[in-house]
PDB file of N, CA and C in Angstrom:
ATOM      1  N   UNK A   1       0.850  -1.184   0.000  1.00  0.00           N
ATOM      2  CA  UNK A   1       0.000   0.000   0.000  1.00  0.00           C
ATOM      3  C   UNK A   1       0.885   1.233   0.000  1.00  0.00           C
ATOM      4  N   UNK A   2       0.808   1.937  -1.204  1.00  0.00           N
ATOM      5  CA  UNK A   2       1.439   3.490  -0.961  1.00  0.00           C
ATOM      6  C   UNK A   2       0.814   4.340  -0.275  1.00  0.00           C
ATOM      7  N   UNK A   3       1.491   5.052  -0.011  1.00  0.00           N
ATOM      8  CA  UNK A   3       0.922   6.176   1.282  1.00  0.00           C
ATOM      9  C   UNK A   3       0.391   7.245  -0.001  1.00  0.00           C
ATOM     10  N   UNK A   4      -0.223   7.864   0.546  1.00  0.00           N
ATOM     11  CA  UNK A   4      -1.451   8.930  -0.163  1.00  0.00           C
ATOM     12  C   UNK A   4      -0.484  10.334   0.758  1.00  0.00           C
ATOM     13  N   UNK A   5      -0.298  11.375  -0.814  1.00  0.00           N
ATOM     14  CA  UNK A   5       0.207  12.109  -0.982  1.00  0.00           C
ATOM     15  C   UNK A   5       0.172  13.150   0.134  1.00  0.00           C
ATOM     16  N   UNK A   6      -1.646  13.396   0.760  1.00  0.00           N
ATOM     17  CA  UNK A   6      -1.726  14.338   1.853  1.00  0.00           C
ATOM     18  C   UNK A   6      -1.441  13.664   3.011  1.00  0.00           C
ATOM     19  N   UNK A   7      -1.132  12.106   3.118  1.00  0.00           N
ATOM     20  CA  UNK A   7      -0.415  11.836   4.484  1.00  0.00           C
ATOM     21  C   UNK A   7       1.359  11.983   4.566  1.00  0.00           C
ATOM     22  N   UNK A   8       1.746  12.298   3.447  1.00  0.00           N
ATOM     23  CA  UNK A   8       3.047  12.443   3.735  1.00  0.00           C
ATOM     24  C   UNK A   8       3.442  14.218   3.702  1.00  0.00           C
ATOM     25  N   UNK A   9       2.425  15.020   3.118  1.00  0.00           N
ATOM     26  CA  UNK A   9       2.342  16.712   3.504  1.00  0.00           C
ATOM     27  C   UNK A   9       2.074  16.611   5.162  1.00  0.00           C
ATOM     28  N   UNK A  10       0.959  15.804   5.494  1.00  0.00           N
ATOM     29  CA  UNK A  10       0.694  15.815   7.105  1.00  0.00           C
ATOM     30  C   UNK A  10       1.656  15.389   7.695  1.00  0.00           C
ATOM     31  N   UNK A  11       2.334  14.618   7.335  1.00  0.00           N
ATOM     32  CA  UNK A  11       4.025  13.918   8.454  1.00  0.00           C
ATOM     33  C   UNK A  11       4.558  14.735   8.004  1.00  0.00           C
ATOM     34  N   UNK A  12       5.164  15.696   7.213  1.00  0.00           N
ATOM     35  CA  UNK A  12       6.179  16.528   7.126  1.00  0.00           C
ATOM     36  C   UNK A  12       5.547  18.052   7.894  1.00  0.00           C
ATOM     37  N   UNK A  13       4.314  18.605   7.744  1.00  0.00           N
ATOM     38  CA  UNK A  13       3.989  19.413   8.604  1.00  0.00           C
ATOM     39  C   UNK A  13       3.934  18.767  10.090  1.00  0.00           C
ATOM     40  N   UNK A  14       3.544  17.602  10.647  1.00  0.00           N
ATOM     41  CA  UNK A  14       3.837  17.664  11.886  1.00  0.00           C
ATOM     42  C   UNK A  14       5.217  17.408  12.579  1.00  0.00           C
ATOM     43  N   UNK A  15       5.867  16.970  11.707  1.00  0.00           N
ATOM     44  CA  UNK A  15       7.539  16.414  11.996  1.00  0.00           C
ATOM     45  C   UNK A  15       8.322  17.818  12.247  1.00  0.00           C
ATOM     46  N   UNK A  16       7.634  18.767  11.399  1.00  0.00           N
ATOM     47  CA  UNK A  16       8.364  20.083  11.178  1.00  0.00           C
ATOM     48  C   UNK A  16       8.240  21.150  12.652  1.00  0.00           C
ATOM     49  N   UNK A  17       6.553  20.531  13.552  1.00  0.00           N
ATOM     50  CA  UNK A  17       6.743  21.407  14.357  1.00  0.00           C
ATOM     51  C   UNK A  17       5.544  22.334  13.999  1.00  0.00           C
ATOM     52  N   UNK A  18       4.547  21.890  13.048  1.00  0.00           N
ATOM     53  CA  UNK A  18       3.733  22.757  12.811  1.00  0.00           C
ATOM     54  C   UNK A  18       2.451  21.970  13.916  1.00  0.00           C
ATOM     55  N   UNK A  19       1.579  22.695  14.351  1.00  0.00           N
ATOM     56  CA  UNK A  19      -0.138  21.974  14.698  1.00  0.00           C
ATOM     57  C   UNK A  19      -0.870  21.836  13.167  1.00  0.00           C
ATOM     58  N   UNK A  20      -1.792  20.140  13.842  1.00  0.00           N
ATOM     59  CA  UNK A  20      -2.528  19.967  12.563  1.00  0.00           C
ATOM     60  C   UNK A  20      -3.930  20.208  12.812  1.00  0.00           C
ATOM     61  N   UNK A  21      -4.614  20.213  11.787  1.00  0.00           N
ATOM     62  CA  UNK A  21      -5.918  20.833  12.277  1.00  0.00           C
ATOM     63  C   UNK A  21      -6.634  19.256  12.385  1.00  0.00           C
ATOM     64  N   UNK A  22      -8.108  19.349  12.498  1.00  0.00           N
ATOM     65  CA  UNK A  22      -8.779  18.583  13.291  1.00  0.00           C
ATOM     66  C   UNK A  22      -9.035  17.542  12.360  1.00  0.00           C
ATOM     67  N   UNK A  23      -9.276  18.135  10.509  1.00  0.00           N
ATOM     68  CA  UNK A  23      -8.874  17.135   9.405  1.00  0.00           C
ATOM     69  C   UNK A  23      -8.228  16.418   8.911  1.00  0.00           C
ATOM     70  N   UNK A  24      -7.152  17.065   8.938  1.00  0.00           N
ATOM     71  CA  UNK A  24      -5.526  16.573   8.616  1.00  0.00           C
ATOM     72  C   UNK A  24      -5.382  15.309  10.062  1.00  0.00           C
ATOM     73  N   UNK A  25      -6.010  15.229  11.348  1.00  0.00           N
ATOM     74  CA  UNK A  25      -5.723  14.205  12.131  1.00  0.00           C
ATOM     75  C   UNK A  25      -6.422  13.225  11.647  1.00  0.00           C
ATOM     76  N   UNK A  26      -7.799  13.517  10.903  1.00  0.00           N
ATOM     77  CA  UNK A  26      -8.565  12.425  10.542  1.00  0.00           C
ATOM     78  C   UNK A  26      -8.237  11.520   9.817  1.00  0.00           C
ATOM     79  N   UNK A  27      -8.040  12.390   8.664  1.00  0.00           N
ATOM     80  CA  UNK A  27      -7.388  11.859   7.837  1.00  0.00           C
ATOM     81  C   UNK A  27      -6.469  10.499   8.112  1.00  0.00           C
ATOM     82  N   UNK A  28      -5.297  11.117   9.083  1.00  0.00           N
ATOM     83  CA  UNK A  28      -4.038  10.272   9.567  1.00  0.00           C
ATOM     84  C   UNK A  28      -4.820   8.839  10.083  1.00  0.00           C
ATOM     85  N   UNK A  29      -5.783   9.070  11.187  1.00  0.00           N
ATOM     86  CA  UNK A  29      -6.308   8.129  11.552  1.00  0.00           C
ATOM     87  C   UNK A  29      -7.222   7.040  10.711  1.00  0.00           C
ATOM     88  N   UNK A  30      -7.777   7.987   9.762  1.00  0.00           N
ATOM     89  CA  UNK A  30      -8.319   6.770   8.697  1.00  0.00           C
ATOM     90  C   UNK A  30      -7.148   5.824   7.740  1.00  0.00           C
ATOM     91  N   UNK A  31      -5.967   6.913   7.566  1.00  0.00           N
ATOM     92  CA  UNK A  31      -5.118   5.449   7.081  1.00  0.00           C
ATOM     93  C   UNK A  31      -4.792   4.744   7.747  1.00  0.00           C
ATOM     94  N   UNK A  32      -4.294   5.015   9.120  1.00  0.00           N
ATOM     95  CA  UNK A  32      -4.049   4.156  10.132  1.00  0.00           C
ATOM     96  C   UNK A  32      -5.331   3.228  10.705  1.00  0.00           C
ATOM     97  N   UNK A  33      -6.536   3.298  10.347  1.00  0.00           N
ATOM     98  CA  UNK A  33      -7.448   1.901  10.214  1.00  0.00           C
ATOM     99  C   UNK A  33      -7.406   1.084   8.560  1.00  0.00           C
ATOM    100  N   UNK A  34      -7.165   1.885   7.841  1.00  0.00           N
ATOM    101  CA  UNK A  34      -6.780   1.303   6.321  1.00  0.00           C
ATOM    102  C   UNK A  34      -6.010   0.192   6.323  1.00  0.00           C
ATOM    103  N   UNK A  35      -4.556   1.015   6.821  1.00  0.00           N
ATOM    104  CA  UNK A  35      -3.700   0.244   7.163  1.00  0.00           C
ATOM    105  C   UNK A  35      -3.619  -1.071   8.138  1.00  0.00           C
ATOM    106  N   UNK A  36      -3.783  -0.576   9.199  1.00  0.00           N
ATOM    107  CA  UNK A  36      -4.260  -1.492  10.241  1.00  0.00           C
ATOM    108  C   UNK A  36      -5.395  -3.198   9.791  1.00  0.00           C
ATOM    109  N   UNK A  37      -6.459  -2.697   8.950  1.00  0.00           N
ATOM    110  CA  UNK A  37      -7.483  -3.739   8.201  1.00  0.00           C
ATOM    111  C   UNK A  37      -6.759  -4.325   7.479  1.00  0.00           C
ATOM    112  N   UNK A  38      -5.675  -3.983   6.546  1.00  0.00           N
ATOM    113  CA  UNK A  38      -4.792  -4.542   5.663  1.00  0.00           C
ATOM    114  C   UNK A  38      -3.633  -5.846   6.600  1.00  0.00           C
ATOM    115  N   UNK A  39      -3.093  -4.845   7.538  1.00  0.00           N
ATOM    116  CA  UNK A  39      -2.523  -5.468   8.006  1.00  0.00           C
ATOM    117  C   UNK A  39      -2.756  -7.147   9.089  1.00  0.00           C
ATOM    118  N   UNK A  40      -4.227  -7.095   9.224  1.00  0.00           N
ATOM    119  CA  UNK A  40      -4.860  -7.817  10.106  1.00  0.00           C
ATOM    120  C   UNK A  40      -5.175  -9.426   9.790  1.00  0.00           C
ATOM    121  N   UNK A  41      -4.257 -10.592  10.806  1.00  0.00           N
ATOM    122  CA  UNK A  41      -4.690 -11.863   9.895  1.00  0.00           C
ATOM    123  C   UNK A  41      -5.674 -12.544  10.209  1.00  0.00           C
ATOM    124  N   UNK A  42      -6.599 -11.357  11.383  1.00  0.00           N
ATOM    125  CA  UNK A  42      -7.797 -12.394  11.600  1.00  0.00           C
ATOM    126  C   UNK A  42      -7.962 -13.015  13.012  1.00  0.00           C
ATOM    127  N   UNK A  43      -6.418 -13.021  13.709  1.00  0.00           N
ATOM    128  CA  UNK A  43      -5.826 -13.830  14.647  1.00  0.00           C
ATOM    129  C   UNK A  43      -5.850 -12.659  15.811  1.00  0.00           C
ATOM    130  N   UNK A  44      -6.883 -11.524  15.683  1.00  0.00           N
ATOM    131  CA  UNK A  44      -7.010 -10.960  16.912  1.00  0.00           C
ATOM    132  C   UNK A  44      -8.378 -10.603  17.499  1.00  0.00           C
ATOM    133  N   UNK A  45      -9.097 -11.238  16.619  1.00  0.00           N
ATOM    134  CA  UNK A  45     -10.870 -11.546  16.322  1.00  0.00           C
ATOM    135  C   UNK A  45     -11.290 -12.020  17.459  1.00  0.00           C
ATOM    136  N   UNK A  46     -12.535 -11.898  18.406  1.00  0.00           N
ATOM    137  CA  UNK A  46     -12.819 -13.158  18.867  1.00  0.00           C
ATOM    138  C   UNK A  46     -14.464 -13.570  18.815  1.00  0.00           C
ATOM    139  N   UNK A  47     -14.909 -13.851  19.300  1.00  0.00           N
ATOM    140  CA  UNK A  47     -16.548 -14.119  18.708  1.00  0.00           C
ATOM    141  C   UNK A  47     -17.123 -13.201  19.151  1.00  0.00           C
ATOM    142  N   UNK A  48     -17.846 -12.810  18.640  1.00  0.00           N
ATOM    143  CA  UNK A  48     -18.587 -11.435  19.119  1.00  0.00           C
ATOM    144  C   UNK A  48     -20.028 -12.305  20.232  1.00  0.00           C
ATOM    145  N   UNK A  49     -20.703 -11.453  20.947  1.00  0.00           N
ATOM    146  CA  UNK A  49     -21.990 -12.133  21.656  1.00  0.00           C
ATOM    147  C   UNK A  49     -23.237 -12.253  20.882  1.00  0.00           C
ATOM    148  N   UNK A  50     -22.917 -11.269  19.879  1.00  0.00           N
ATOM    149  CA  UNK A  50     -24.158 -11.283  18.794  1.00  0.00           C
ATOM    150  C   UNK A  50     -24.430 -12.854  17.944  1.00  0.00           C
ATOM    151  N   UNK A  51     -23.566 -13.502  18.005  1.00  0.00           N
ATOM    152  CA  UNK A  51     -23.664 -15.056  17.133  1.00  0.00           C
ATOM    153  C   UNK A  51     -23.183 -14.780  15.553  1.00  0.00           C
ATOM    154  N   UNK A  52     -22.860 -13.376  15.661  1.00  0.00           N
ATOM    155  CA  UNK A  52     -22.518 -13.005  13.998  1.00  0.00           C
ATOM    156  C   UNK A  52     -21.595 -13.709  13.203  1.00  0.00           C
ATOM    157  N   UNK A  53     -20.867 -14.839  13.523  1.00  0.00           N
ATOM    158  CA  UNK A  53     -19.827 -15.886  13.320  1.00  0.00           C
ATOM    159  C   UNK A  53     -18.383 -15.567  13.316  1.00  0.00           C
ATOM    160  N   UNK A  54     -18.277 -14.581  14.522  1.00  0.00           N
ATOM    161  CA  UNK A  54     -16.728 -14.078  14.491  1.00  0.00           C
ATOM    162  C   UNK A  54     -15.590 -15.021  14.780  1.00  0.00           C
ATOM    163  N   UNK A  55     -14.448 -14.499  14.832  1.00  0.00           N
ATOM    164  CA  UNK A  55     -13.407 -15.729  14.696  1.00  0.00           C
ATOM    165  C   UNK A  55     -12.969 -15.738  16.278  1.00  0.00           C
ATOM    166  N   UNK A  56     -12.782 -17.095  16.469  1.00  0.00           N
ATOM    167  CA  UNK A  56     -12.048 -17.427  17.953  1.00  0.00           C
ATOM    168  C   UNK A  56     -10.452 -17.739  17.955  1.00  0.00           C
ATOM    169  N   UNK A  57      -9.756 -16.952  18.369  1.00  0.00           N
ATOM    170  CA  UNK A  57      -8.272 -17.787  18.424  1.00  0.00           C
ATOM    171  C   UNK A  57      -8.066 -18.532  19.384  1.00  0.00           C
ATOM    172  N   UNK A  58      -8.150 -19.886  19.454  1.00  0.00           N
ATOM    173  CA  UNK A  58      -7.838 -20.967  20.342  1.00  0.00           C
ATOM    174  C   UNK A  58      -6.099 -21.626  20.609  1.00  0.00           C
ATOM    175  N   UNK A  59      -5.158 -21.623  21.026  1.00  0.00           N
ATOM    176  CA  UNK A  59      -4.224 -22.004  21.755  1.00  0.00           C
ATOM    177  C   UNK A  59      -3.445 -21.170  22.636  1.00  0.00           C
TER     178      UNK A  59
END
């Protein structure tokens, strides 16, 4: 996954020392669930109470 152009303007304005506004955090945080969903093997799931057929990690 490449990083999207306004998250690397947002890491260089906050790296620099600038404040980000309340968008520019959103933003950050929606790739960081993007990312995060991408990154995920499933193996931190556990059944939900609803019966919705979530995953159990057993050992």
């Amino acid at each position: 996954m490449e990083e999207p152009e306004n998250i690397s303007q947002i890491k260089d304005k906050f790296f620099n020392g600038h404040t980000l506004s309340r968008d520019e955090i959103n933003d950050l945080f929606d790739f960081l669930r993007e990312l995060e969903a991408l990154l995920d093997d499933g193996s931190n799931k556990k059944e939900s109470s609803s019966g919705d057929g979530g995953f159990v990690k057993y050992g």
